[in-house]
PDB file of N, CA and C in Angstrom:
ATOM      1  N   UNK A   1      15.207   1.406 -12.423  1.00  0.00           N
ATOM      2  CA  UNK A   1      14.684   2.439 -11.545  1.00  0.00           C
ATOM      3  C   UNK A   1      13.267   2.048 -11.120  1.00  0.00           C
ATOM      4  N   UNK A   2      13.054   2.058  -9.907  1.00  0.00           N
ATOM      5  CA  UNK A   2      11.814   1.315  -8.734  1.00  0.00           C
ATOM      6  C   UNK A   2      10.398   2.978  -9.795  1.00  0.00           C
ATOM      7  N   UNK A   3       9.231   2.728  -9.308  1.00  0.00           N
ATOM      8  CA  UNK A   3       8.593   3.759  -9.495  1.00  0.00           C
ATOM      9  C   UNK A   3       8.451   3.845  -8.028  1.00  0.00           C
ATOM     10  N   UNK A   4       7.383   5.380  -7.930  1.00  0.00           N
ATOM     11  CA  UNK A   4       6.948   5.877  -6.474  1.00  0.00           C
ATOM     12  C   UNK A   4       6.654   4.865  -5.655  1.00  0.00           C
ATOM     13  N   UNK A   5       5.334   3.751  -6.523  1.00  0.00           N
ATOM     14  CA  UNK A   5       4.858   2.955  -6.093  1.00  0.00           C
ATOM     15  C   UNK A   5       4.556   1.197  -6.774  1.00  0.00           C
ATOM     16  N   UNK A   6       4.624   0.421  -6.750  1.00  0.00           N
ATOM     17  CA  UNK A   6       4.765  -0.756  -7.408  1.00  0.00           C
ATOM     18  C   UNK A   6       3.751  -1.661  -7.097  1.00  0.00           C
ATOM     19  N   UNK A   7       3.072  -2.371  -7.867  1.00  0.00           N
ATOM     20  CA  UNK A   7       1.982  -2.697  -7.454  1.00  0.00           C
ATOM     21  C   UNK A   7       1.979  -4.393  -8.782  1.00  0.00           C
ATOM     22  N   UNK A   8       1.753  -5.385  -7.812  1.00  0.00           N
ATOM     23  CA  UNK A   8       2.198  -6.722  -8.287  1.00  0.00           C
ATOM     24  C   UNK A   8       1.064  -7.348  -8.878  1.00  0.00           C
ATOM     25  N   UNK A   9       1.001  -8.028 -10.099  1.00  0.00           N
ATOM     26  CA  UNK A   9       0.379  -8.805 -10.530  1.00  0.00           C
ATOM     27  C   UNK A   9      -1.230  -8.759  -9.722  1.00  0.00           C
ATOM     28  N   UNK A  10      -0.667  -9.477  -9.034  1.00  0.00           N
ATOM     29  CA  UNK A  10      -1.823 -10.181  -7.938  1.00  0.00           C
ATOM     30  C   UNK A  10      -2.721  -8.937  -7.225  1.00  0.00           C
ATOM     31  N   UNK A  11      -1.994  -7.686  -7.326  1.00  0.00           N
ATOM     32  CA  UNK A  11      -2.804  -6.681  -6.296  1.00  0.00           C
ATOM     33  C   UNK A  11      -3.533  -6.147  -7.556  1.00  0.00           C
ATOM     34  N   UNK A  12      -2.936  -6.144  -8.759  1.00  0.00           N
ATOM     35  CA  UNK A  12      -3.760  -5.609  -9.891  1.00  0.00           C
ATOM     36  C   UNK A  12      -5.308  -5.996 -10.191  1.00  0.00           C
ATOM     37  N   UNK A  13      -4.973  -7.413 -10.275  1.00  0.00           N
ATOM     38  CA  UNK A  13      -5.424  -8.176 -10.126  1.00  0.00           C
ATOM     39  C   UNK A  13      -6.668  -7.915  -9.034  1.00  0.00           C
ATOM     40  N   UNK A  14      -6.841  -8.093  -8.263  1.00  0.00           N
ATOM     41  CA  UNK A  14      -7.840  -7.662  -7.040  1.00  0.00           C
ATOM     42  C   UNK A  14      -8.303  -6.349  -7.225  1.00  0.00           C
ATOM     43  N   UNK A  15      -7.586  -5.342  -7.274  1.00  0.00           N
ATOM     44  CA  UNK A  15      -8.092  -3.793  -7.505  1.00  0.00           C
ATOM     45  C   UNK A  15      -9.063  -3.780  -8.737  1.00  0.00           C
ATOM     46  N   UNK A  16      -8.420  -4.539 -10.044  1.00  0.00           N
ATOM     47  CA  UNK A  16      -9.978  -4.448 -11.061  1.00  0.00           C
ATOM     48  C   UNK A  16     -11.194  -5.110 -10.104  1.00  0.00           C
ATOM     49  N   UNK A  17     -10.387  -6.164  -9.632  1.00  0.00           N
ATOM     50  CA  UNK A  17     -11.994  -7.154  -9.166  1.00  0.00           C
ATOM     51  C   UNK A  17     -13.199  -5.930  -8.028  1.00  0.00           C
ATOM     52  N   UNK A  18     -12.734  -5.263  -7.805  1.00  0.00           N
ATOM     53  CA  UNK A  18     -13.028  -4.654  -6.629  1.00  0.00           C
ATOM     54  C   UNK A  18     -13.535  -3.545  -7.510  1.00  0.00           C
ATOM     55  N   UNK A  19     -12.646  -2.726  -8.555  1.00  0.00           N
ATOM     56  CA  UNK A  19     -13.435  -1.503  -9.282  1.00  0.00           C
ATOM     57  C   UNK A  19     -14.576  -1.886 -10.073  1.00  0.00           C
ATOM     58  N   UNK A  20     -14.341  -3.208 -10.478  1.00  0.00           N
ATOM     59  CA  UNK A  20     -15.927  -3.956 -11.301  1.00  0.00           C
ATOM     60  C   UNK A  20     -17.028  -3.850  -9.972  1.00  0.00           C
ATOM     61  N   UNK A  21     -16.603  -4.650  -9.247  1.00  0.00           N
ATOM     62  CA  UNK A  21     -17.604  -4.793  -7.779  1.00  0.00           C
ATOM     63  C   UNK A  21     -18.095  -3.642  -7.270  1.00  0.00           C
ATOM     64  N   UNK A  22     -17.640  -2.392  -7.589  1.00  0.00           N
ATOM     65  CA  UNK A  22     -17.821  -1.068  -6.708  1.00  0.00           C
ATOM     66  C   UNK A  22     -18.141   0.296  -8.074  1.00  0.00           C
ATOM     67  N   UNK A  23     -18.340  -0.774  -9.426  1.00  0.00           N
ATOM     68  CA  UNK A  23     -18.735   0.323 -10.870  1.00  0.00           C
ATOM     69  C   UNK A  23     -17.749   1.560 -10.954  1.00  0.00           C
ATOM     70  N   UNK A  24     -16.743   1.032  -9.960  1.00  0.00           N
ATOM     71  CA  UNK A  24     -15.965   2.116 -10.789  1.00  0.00           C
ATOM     72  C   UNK A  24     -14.487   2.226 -12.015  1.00  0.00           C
ATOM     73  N   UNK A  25     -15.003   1.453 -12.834  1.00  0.00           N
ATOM     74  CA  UNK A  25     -14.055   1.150 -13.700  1.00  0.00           C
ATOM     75  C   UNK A  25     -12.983   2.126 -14.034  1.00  0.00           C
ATOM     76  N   UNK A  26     -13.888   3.352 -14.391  1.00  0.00           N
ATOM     77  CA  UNK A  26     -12.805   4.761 -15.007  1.00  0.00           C
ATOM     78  C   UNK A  26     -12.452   5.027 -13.700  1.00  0.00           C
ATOM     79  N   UNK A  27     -11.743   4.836 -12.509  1.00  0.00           N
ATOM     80  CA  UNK A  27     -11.629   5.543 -11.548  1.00  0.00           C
ATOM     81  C   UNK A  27      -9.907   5.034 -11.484  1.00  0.00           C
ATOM     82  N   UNK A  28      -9.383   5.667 -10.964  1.00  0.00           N
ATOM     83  CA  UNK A  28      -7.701   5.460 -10.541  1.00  0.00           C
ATOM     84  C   UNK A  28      -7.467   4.998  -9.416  1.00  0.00           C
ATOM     85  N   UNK A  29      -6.740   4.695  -9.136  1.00  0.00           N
ATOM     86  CA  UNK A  29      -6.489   4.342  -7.718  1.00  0.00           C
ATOM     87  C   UNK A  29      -5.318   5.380  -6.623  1.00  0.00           C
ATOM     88  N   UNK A  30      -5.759   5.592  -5.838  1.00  0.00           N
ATOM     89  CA  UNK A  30      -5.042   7.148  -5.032  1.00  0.00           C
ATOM     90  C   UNK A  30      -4.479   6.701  -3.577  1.00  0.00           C
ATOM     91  N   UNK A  31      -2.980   5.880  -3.755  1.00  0.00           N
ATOM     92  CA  UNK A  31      -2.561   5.528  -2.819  1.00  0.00           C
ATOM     93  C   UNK A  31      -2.050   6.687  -1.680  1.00  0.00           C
ATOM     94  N   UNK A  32      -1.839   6.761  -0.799  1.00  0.00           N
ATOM     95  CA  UNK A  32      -1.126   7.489   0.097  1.00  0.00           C
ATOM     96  C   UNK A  32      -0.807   7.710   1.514  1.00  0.00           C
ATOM     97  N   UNK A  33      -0.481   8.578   2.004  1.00  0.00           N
ATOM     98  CA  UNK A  33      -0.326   8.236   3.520  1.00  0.00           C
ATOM     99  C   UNK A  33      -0.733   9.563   4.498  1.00  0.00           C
ATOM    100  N   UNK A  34      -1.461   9.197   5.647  1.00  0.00           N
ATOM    101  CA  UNK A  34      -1.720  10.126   6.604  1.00  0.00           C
ATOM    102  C   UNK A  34      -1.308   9.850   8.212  1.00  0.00           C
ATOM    103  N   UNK A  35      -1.197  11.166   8.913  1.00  0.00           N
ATOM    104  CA  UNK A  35      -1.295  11.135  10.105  1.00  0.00           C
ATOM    105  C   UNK A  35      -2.270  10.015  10.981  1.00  0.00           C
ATOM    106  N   UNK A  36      -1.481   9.303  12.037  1.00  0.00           N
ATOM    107  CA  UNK A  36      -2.357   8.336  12.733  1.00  0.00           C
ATOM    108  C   UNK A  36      -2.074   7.219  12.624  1.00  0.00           C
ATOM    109  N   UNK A  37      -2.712   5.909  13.610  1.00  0.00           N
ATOM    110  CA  UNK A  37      -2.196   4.644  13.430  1.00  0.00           C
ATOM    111  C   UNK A  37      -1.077   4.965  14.883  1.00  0.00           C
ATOM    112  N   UNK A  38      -0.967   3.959  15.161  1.00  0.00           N
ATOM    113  CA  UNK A  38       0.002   3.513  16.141  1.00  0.00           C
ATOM    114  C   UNK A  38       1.752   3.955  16.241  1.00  0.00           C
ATOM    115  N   UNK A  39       2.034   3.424  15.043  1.00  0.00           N
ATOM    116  CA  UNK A  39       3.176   4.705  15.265  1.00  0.00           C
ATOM    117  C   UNK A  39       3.291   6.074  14.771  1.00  0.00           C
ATOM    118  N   UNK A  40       2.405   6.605  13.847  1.00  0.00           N
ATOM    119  CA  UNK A  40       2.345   8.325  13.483  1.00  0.00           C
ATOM    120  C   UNK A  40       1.924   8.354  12.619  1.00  0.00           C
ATOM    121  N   UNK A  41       2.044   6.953  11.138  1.00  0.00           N
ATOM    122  CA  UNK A  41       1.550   7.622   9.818  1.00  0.00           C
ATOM    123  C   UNK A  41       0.918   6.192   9.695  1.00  0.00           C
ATOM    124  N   UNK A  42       0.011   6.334   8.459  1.00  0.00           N
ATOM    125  CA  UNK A  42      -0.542   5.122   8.027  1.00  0.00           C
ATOM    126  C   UNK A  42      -1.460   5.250   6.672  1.00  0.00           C
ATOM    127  N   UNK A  43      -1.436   4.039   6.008  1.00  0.00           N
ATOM    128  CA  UNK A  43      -1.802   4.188   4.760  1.00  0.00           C
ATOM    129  C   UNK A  43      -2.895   4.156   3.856  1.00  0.00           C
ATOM    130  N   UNK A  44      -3.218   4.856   3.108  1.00  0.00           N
ATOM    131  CA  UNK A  44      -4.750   4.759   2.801  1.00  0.00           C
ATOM    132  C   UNK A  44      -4.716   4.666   1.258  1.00  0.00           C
ATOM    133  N   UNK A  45      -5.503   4.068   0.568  1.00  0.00           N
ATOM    134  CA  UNK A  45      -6.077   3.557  -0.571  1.00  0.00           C
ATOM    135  C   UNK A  45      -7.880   3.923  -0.872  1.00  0.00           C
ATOM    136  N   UNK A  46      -7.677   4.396  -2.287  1.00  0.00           N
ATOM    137  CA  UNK A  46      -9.615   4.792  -2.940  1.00  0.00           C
ATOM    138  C   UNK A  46      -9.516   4.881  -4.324  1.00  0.00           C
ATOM    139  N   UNK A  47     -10.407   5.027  -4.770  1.00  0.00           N
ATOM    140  CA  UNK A  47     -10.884   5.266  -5.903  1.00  0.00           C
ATOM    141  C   UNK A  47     -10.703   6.703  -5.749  1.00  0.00           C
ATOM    142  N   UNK A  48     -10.204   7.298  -7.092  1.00  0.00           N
ATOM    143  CA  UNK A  48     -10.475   8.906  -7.364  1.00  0.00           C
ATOM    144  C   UNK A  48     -10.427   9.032  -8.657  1.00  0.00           C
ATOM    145  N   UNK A  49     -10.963   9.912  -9.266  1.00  0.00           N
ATOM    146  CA  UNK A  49     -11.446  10.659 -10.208  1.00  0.00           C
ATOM    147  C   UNK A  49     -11.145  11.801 -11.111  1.00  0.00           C
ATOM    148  N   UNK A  50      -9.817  12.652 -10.045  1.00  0.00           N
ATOM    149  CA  UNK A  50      -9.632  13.627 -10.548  1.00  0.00           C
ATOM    150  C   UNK A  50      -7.656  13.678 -10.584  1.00  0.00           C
ATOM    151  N   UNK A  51      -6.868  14.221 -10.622  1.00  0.00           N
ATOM    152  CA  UNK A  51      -5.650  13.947 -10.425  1.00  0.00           C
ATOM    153  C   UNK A  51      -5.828  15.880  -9.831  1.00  0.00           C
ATOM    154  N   UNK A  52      -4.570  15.873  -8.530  1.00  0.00           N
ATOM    155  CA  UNK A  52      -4.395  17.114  -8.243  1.00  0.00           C
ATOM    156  C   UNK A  52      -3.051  17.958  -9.118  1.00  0.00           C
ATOM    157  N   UNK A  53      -2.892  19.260  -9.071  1.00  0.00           N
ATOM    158  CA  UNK A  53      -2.135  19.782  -9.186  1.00  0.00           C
ATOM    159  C   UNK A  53      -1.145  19.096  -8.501  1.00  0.00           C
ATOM    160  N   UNK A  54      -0.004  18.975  -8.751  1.00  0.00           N
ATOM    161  CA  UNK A  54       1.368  18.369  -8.119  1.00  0.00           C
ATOM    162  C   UNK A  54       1.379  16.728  -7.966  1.00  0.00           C
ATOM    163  N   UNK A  55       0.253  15.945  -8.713  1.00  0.00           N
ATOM    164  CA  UNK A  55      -0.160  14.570  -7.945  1.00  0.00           C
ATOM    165  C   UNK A  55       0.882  14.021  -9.066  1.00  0.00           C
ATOM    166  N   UNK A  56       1.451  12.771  -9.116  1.00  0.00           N
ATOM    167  CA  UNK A  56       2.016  11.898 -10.120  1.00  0.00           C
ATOM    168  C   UNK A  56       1.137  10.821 -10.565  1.00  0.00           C
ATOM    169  N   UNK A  57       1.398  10.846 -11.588  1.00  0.00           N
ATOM    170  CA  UNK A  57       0.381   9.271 -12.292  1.00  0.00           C
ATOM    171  C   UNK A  57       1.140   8.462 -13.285  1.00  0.00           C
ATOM    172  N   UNK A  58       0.916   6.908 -12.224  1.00  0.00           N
ATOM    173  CA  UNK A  58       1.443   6.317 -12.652  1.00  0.00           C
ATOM    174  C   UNK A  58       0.735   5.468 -13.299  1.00  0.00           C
ATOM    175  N   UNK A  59       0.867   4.185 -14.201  1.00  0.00           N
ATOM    176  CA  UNK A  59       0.176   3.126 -14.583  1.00  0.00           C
ATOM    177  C   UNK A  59       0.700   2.185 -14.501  1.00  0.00           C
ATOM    178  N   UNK A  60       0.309   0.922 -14.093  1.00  0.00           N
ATOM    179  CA  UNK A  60       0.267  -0.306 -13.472  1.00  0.00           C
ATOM    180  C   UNK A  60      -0.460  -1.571 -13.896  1.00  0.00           C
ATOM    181  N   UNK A  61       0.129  -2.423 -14.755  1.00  0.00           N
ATOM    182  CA  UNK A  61      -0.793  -3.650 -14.686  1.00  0.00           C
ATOM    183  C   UNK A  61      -2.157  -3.392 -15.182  1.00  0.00           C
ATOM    184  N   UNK A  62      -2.607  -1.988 -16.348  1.00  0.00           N
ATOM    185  CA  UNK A  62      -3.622  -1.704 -16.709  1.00  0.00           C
ATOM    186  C   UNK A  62      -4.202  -0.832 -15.459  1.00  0.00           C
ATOM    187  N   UNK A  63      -3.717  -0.643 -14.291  1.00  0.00           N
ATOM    188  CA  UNK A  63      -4.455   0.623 -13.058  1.00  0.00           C
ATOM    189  C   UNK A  63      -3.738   1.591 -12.892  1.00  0.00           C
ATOM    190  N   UNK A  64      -4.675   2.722 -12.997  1.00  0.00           N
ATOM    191  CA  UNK A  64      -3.595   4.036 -12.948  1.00  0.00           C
ATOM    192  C   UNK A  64      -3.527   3.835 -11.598  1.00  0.00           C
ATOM    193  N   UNK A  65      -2.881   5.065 -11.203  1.00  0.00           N
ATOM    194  CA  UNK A  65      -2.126   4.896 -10.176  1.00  0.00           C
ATOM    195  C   UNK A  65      -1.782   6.462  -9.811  1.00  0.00           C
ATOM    196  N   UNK A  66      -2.562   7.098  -8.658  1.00  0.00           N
ATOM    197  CA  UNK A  66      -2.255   8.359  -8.646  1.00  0.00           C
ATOM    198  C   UNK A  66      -1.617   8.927  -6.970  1.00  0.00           C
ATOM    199  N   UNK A  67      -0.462   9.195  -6.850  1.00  0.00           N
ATOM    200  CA  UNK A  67       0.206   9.900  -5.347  1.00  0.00           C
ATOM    201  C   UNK A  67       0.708  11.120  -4.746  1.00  0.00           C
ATOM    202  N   UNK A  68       0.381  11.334  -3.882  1.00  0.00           N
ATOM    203  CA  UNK A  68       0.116  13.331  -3.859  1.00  0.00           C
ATOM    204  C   UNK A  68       1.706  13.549  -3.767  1.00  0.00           C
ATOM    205  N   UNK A  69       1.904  14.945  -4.281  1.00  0.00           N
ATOM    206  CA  UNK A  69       3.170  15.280  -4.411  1.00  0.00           C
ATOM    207  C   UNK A  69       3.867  14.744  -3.196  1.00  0.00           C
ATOM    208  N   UNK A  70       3.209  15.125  -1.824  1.00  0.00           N
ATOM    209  CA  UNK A  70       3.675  15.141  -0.374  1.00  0.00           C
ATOM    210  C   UNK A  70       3.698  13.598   0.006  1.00  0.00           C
ATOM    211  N   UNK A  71       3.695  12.899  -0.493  1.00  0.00           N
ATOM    212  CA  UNK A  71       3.526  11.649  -0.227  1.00  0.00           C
ATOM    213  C   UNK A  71       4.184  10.691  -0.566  1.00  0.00           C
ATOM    214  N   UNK A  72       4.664  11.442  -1.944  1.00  0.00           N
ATOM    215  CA  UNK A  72       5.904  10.641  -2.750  1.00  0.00           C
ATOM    216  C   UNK A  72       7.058  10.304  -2.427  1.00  0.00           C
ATOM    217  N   UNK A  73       7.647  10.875  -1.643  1.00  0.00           N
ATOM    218  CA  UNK A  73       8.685  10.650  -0.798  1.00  0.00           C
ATOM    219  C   UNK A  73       8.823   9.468   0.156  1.00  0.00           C
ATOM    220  N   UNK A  74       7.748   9.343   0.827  1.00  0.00           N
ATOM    221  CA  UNK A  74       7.346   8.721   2.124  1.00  0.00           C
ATOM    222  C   UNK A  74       7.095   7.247   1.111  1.00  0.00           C
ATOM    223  N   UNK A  75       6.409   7.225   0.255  1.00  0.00           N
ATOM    224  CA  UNK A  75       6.082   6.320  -0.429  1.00  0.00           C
ATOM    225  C   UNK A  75       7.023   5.191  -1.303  1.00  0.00           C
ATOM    226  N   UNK A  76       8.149   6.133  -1.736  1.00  0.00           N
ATOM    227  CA  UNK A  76       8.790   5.768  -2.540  1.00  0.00           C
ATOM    228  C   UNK A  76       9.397   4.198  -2.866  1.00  0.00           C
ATOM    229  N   UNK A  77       9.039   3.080  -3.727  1.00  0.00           N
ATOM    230  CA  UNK A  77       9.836   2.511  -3.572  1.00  0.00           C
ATOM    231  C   UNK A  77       9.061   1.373  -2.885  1.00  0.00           C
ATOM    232  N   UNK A  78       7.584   1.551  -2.655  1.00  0.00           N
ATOM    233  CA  UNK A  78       7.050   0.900  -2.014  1.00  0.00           C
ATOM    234  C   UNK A  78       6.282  -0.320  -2.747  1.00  0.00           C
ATOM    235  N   UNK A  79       5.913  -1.696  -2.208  1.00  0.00           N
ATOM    236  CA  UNK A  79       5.833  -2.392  -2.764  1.00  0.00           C
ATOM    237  C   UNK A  79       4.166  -2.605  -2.349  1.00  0.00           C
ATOM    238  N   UNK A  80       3.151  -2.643  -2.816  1.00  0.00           N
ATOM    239  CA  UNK A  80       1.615  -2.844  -2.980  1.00  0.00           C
ATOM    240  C   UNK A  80       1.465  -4.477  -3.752  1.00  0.00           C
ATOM    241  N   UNK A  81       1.075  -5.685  -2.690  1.00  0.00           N
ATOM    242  CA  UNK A  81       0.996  -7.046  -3.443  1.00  0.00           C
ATOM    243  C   UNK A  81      -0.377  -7.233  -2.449  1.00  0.00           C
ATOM    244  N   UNK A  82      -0.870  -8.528  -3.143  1.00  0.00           N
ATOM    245  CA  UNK A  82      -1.952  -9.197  -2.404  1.00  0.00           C
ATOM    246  C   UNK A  82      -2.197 -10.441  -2.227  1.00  0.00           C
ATOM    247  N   UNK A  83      -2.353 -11.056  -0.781  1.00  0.00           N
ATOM    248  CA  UNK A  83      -1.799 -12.180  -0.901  1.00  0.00           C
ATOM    249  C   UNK A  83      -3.009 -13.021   0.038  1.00  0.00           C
ATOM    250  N   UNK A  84      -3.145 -14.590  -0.762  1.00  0.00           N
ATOM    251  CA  UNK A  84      -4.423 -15.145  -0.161  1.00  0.00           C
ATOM    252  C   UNK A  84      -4.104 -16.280   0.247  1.00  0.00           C
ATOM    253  N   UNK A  85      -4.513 -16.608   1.328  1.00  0.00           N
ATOM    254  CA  UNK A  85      -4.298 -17.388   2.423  1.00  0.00           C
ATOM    255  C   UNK A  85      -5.846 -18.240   2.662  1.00  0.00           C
ATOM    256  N   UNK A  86      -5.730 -19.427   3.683  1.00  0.00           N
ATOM    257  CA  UNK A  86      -6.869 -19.969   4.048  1.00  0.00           C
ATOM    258  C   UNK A  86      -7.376 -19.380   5.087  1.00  0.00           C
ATOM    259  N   UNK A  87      -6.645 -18.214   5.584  1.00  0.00           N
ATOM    260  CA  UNK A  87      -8.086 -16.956   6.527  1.00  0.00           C
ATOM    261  C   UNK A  87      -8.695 -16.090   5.980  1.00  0.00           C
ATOM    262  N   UNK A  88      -8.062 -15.974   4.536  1.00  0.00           N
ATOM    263  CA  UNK A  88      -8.797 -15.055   3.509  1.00  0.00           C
ATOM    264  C   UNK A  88      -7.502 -14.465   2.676  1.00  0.00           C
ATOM    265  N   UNK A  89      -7.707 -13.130   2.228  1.00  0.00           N
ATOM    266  CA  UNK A  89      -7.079 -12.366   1.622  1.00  0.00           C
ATOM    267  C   UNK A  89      -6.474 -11.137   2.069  1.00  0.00           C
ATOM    268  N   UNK A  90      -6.004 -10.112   1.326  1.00  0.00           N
ATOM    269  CA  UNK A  90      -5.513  -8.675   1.892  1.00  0.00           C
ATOM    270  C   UNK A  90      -4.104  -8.323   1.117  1.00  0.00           C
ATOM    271  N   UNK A  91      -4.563  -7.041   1.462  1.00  0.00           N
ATOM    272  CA  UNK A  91      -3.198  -6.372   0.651  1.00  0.00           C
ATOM    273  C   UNK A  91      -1.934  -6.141   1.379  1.00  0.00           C
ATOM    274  N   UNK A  92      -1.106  -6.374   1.428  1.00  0.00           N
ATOM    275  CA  UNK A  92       0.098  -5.971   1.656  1.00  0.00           C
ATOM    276  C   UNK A  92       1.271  -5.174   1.532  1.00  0.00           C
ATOM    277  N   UNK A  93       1.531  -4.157   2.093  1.00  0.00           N
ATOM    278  CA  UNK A  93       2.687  -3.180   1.766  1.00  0.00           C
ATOM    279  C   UNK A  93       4.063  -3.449   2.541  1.00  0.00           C
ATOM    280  N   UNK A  94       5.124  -2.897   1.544  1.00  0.00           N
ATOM    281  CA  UNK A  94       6.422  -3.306   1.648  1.00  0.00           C
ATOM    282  C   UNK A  94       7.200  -1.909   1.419  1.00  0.00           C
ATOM    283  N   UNK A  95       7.153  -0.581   2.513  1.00  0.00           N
ATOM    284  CA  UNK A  95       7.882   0.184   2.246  1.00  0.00           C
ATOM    285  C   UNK A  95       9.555   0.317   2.864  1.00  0.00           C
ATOM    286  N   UNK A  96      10.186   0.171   1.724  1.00  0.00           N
ATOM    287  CA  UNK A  96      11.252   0.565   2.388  1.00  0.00           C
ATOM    288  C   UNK A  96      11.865   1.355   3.055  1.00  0.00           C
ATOM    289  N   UNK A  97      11.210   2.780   3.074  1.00  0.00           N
ATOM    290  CA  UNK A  97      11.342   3.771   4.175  1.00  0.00           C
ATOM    291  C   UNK A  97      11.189   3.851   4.785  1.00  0.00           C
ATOM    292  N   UNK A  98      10.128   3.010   5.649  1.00  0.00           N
ATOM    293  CA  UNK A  98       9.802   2.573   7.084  1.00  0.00           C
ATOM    294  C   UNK A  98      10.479   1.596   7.831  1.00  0.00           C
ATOM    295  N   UNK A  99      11.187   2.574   9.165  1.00  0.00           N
ATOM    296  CA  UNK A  99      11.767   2.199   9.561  1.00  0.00           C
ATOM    297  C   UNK A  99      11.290   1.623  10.921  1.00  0.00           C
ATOM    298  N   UNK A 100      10.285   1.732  11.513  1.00  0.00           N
ATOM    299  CA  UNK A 100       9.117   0.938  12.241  1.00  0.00           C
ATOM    300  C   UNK A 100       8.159   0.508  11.896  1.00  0.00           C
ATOM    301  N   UNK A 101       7.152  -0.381  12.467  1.00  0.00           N
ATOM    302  CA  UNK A 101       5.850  -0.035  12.761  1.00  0.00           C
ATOM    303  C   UNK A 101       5.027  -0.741  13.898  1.00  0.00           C
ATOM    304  N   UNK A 102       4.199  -0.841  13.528  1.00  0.00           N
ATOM    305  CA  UNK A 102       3.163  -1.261  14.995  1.00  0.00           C
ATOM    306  C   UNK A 102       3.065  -2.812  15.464  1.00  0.00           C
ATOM    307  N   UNK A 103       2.531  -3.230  15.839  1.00  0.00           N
ATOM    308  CA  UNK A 103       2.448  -5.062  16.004  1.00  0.00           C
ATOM    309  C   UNK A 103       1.490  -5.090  15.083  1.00  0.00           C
ATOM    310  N   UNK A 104       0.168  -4.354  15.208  1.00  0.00           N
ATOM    311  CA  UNK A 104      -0.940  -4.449  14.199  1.00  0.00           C
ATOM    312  C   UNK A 104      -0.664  -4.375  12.663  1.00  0.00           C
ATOM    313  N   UNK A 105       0.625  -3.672  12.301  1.00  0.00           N
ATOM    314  CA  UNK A 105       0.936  -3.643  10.959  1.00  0.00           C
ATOM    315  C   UNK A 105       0.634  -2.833  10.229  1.00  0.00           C
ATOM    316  N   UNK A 106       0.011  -1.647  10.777  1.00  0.00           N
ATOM    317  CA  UNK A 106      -0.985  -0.768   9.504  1.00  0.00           C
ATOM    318  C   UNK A 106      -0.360   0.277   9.860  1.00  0.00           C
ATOM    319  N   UNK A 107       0.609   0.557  10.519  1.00  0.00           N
ATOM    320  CA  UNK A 107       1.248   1.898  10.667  1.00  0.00           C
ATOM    321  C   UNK A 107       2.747   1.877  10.881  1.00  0.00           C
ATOM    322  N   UNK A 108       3.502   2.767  10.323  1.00  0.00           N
ATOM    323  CA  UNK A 108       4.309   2.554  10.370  1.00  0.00           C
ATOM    324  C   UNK A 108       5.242   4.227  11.032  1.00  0.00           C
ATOM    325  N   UNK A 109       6.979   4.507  11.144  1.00  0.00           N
ATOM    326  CA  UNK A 109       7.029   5.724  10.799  1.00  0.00           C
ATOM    327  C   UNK A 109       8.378   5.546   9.466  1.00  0.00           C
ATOM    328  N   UNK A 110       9.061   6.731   9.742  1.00  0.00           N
ATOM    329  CA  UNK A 110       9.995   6.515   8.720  1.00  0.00           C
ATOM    330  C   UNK A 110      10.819   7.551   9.372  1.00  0.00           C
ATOM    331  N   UNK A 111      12.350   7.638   8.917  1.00  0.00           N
ATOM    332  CA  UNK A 111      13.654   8.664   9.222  1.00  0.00           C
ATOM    333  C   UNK A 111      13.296   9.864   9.087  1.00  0.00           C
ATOM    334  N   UNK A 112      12.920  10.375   8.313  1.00  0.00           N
ATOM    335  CA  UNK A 112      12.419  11.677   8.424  1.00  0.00           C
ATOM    336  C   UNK A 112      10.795  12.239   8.780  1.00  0.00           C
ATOM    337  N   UNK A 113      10.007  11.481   9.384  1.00  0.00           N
ATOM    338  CA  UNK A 113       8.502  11.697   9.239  1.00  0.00           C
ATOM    339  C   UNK A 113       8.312  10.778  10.584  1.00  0.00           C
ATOM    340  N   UNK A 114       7.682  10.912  11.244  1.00  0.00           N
ATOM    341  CA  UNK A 114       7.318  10.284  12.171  1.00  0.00           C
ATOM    342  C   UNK A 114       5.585  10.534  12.903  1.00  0.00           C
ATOM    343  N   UNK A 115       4.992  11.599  12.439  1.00  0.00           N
ATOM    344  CA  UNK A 115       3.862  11.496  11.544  1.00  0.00           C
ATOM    345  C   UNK A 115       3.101  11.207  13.664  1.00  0.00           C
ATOM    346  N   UNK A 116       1.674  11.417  13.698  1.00  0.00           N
ATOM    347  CA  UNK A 116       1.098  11.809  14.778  1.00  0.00           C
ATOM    348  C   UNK A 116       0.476  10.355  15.615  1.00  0.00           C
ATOM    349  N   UNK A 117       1.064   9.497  16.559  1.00  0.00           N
ATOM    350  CA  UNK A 117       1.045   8.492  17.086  1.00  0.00           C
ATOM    351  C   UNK A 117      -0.633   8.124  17.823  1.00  0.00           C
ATOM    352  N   UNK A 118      -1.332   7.470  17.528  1.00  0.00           N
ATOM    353  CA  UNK A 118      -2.485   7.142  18.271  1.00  0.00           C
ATOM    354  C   UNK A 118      -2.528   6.194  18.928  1.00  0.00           C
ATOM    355  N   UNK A 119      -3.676   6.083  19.680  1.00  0.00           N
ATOM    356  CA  UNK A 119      -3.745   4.173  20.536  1.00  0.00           C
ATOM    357  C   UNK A 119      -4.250   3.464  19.085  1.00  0.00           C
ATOM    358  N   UNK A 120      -4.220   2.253  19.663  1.00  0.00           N
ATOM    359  CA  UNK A 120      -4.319   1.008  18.443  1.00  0.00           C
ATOM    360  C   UNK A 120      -5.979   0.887  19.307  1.00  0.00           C
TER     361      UNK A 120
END
């Protein structure tokens, strides 16, 4: 059984490097998704602190891992890796519920959600 969200070696990996770099060690990581982006929804990543009423928490590779109730769905199943190249680095997502997205890559929609379309 997949969790909400899955998060690979390598992205673990980078997210400490980044919570050392940014002092926030005790902090979780609060994946999720909002309105906007090119085709309607798109995805956002932070540091947080607190877990909400209804949020799930997961743990990962030593990183928690926290996703709002409303989000879990949309999320599900999704794959969070990071991958480095000779133009640099970056994270990469792999949701399987998305059933479009943009040329730019950072937005996507899905079968049931199709979420509020902007210019790129």
């Amino acid at each position: 059984m997949s969790e909400i969200v899955n998060l690979t070696e390598a992205a673990a990996g980078q997210i400490k490097d980044m919570m050392q770099e940014h002092d926030e060690l005790d902090a979780m990581l609060r994946v999720g998704v909002k309105g906007g982006g090119c085709s309607g929804l798109s995805y956002g990543m932070g540091f947080e602190h607190d877990v909400q009423e209804g949020d799930t928490l997961l743990e990962q590779h030593g990183i928690k891992l926290v996703v709002a109730k409303n989000d879990a769905a949309i999320l599900n199943g999704t794959k969070i890796d990071y991958k480095q190249s000779m133009m640099g680095g970056g994270f990469t997502i792999d949701n399987p519920n998305a059933i479009a997205s943009c040329g730019c890559g950072s937005s996507f929609v899905t079968a049931n959600n199709k979420g509020t379309p902007e210019e790129c």
